[in-house]
C-alpha atoms as a PDB file:
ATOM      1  CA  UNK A   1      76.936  15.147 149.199  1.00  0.00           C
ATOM      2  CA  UNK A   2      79.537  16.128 146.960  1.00  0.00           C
ATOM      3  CA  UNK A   3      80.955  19.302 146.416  1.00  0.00           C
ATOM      4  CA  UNK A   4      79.731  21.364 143.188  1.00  0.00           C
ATOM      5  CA  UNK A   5      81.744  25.084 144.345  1.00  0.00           C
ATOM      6  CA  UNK A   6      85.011  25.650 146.686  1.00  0.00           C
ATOM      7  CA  UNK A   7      86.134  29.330 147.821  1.00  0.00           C
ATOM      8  CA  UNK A   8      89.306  29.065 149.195  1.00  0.00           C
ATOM      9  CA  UNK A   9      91.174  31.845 151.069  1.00  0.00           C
ATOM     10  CA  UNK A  10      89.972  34.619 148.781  1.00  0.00           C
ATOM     11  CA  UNK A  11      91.419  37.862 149.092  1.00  0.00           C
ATOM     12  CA  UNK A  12      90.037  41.258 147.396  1.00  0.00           C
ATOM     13  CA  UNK A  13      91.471  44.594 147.894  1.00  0.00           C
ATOM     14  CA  UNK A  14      89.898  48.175 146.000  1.00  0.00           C
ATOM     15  CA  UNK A  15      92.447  51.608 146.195  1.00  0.00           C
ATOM     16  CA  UNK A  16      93.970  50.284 149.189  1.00  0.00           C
ATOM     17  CA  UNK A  17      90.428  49.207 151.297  1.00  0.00           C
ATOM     18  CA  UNK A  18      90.174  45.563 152.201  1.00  0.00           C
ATOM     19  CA  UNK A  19      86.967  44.332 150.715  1.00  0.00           C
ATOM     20  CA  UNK A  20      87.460  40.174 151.219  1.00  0.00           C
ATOM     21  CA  UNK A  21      90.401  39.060 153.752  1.00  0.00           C
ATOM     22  CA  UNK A  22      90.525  34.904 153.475  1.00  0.00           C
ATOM     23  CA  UNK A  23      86.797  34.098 152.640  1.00  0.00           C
ATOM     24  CA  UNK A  24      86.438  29.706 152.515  1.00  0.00           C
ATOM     25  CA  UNK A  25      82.988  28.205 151.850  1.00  0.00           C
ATOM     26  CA  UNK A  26      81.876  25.357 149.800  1.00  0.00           C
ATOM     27  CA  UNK A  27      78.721  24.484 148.014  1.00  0.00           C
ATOM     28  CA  UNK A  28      77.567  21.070 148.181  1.00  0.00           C
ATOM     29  CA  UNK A  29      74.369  19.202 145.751  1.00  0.00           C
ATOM     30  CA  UNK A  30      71.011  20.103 146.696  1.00  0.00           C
ATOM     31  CA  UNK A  31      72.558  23.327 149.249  1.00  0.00           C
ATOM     32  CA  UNK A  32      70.920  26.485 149.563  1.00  0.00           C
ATOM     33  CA  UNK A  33      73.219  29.188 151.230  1.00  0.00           C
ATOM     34  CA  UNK A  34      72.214  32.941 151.838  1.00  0.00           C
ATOM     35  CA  UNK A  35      74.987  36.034 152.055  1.00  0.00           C
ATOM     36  CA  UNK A  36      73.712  38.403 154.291  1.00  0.00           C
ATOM     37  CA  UNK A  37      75.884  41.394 155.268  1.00  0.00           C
ATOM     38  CA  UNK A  38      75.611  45.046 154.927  1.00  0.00           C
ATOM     39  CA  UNK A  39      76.276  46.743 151.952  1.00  0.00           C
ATOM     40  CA  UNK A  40      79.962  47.017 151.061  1.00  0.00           C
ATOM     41  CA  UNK A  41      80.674  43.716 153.024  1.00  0.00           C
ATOM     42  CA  UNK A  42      82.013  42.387 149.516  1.00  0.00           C
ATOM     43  CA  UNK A  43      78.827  39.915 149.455  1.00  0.00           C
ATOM     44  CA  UNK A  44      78.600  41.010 145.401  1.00  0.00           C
ATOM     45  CA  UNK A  45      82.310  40.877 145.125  1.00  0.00           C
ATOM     46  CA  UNK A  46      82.633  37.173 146.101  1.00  0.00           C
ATOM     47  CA  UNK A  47      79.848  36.557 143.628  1.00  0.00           C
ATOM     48  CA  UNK A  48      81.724  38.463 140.846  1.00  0.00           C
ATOM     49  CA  UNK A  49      84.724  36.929 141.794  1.00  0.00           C
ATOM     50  CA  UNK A  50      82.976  33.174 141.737  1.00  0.00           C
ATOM     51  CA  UNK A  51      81.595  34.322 138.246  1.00  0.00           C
ATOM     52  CA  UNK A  52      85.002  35.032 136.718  1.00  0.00           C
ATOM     53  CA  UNK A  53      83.926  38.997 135.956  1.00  0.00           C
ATOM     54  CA  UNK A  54      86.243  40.153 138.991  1.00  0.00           C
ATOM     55  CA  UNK A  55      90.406  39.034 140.112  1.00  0.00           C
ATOM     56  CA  UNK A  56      90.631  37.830 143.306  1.00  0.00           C
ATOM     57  CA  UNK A  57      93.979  39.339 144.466  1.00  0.00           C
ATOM     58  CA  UNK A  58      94.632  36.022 146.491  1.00  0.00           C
ATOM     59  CA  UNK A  59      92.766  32.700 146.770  1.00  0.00           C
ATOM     60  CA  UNK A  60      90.986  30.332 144.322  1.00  0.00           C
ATOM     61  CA  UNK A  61      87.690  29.500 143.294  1.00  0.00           C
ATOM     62  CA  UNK A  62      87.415  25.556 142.230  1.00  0.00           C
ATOM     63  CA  UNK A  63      84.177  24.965 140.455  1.00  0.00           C
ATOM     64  CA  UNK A  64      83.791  20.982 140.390  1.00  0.00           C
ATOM     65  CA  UNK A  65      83.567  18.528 137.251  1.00  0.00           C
ATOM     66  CA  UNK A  66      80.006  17.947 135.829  1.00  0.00           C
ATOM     67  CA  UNK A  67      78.865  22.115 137.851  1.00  0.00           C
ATOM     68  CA  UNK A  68      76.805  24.150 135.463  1.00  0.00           C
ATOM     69  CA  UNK A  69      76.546  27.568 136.566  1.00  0.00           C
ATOM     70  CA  UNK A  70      73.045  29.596 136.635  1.00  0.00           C
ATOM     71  CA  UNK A  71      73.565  33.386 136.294  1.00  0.00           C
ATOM     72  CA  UNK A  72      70.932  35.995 136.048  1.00  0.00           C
ATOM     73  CA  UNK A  73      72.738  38.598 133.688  1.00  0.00           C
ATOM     74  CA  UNK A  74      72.414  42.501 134.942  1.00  0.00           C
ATOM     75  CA  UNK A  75      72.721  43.713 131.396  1.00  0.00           C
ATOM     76  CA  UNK A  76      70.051  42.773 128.585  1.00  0.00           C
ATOM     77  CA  UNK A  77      70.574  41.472 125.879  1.00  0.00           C
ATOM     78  CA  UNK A  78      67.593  41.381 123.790  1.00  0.00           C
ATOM     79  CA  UNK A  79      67.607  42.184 120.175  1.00  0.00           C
ATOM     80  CA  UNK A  80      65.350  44.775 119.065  1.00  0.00           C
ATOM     81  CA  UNK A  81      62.125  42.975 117.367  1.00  0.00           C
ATOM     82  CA  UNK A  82      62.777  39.387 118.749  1.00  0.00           C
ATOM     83  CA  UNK A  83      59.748  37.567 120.878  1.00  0.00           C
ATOM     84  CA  UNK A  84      60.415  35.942 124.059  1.00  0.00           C
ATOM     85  CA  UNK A  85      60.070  32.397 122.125  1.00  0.00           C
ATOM     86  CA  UNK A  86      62.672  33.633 119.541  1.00  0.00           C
ATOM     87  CA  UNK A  87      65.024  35.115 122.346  1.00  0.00           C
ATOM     88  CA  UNK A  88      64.775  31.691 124.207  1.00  0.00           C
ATOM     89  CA  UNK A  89      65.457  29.574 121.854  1.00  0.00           C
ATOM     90  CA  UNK A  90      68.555  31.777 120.572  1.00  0.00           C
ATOM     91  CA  UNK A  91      69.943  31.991 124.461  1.00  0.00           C
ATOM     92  CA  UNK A  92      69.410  28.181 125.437  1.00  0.00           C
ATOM     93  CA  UNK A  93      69.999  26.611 121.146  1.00  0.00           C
ATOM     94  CA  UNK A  94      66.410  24.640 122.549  1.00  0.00           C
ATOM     95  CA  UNK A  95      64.006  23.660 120.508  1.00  0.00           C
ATOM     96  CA  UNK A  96      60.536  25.979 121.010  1.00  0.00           C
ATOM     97  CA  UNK A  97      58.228  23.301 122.710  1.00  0.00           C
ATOM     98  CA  UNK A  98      61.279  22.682 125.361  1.00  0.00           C
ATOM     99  CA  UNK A  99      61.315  26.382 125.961  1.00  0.00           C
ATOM    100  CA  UNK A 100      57.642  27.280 126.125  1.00  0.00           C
ATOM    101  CA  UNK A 101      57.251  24.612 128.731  1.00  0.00           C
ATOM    102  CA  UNK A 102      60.280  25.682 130.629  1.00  0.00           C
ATOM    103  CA  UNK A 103      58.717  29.421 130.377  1.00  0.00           C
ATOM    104  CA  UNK A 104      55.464  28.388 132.166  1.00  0.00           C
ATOM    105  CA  UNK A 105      57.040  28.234 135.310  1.00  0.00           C
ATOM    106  CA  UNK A 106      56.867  31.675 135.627  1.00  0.00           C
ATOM    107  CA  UNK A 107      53.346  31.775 134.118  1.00  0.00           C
ATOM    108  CA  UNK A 108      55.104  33.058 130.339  1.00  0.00           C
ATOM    109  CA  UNK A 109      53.184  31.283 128.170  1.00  0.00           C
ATOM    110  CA  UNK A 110      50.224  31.822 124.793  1.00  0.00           C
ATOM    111  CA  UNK A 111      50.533  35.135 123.753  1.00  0.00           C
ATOM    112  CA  UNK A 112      53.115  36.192 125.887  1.00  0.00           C
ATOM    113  CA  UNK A 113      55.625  33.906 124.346  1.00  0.00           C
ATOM    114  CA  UNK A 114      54.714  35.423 120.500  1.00  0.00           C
ATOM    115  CA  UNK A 115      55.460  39.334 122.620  1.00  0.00           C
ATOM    116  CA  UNK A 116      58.469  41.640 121.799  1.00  0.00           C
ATOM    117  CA  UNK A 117      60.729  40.903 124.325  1.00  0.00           C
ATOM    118  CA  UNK A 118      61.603  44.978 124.663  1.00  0.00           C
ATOM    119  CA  UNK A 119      58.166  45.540 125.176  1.00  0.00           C
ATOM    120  CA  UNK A 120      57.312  43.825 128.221  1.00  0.00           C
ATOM    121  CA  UNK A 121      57.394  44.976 131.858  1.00  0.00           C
ATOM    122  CA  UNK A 122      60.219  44.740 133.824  1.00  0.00           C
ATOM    123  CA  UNK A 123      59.212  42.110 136.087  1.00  0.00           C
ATOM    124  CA  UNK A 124      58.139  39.645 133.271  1.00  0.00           C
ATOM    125  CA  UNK A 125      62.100  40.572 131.099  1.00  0.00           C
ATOM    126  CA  UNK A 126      63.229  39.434 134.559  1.00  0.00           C
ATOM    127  CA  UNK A 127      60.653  36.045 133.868  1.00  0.00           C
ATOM    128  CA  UNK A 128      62.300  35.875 130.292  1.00  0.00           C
ATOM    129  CA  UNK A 129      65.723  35.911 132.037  1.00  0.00           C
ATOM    130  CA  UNK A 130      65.261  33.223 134.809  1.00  0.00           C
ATOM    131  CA  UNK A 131      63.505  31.325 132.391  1.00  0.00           C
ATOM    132  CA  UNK A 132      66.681  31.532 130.086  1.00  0.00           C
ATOM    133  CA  UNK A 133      69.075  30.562 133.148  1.00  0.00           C
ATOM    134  CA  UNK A 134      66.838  27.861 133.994  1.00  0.00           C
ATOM    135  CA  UNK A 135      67.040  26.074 130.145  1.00  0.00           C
ATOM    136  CA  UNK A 136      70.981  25.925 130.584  1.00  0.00           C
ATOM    137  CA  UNK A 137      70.036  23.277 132.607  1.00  0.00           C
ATOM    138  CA  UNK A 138      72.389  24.596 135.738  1.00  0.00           C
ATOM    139  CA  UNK A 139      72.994  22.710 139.104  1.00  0.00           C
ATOM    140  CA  UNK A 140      74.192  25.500 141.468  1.00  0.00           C
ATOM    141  CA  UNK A 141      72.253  29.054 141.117  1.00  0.00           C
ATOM    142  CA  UNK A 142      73.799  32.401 141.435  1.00  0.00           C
ATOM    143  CA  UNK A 143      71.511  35.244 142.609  1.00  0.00           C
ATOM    144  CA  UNK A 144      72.899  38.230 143.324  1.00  0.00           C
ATOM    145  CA  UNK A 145      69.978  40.176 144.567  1.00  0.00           C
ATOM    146  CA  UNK A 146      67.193  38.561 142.601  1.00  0.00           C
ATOM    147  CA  UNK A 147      63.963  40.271 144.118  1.00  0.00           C
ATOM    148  CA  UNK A 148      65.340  43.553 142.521  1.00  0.00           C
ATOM    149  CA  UNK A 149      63.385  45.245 140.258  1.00  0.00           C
ATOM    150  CA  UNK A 150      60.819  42.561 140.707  1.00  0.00           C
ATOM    151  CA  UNK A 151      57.244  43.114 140.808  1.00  0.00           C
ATOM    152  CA  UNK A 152      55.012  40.874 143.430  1.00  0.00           C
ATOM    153  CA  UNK A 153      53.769  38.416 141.361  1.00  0.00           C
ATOM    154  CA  UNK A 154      57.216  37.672 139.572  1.00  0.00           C
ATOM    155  CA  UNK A 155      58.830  37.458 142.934  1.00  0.00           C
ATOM    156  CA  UNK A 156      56.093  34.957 144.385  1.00  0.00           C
ATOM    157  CA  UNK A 157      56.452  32.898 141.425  1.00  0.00           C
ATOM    158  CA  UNK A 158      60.702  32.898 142.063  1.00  0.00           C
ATOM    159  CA  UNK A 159      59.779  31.966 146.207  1.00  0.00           C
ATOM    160  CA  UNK A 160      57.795  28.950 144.763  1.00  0.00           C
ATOM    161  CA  UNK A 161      60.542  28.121 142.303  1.00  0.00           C
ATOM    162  CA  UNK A 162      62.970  28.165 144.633  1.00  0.00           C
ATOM    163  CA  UNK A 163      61.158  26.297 147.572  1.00  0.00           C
ATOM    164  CA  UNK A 164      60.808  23.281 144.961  1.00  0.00           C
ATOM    165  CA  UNK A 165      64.561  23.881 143.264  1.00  0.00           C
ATOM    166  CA  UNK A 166      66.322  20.341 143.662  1.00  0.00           C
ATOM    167  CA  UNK A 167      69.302  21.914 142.695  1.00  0.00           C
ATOM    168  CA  UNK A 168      71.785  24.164 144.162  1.00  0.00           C
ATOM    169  CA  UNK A 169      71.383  27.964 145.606  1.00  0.00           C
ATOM    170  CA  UNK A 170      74.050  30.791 146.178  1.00  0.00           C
ATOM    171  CA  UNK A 171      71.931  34.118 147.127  1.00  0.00           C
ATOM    172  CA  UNK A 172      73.004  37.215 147.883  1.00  0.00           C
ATOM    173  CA  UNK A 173      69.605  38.981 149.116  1.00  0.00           C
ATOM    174  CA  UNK A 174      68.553  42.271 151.767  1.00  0.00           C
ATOM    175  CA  UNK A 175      65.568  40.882 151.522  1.00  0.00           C
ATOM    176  CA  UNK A 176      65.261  38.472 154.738  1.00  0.00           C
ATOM    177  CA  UNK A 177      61.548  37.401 154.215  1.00  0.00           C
ATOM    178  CA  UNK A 178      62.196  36.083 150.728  1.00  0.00           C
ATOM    179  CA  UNK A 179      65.100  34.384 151.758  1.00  0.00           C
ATOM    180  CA  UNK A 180      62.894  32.802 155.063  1.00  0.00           C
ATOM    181  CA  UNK A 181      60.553  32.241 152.224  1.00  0.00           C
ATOM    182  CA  UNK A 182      62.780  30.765 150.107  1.00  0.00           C
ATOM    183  CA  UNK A 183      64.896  28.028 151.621  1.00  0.00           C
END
């Protein structure tokens, strides 16, 4: 297996408290890794840091040739009156057919794709979102606590995404039965 991700001797430090002291991992194709830790271990750190959002003090992160990234974003960024079908086609530059059958993965599909983004729960934005990651086409997933905010059904339908992901996984989770679930 070839490597997609190297973390090499990373180093983080905030007002003076050591956060990350020399963290090393790798993520090789078809891997699924978990961070597990309690909070303020620096598990969302490392991920901010692998992301490019946050400076390591020390250390390197060495993202492969040919590794496409897949980030849930925390903020939104849906426009005002645009559908989900409108919103992923602008995200992913897809054309709508390649996006509406991407989007029935997590069971967005019919009516739902013609729906104001802004006016759906907040479980099925968080289907609009995946579903956006996942039409980037990425080989090496970043989820930084991705049963948050998620109601049951959306988070079943990520556990049966994720059992069948031939890809790459990198997630950060409190949630030990998802992750049991999961990998």
């Amino acid at each position: 297996m070839s490597s997609l991700l190297q973390v090499q001797n990373i180093k983080k430090s905030f007002a003076g408290q050591v956060i990350l002291d020399g963290v090393s991992f790798g993520v090789a194709e078809k891997q699924k890794i978990a961070l597990i830790g309690r909070n303020g271990a620096g598990k969302s750190t490392i991920m901010s840091i692998i992301t490019g959002k946050t400076k390591a003090d020390d250390g390197e992160v060495i993202c492969a040739e040919g590794t496409r990234l897949g980030i849930i974003e925390q903020n939104d960024d849906f426009l005002d009156e645009e559908t989900v079908l409108d919103y992923l086609m602008r995200k992913s530059r897809k054309e709508s057919w390649q996006c509406a059958k991407t989007a029935s993965i997590f069971e967005l599909k019919n009516e739902k794709l013609e729906m104001k983004v802004l006016e759906l729960s907040g479980g099925y934005q968080m289907r609009v979102k995946l579903t956006a990651m996942l039409l980037d086409e990425p080989n090496l997933l970043l989820l930084d606590e991705p049963t948050n905010y998620l109601d049951l059904s959306t988070m079943l339908l990520l556990e049966n995404f994720l059992q069948n992901y031939k890809g790459s996984c990198l997630i950060i989770s409190h949630d030990r039965r998802f992750i049991k679930n999961t990998f």
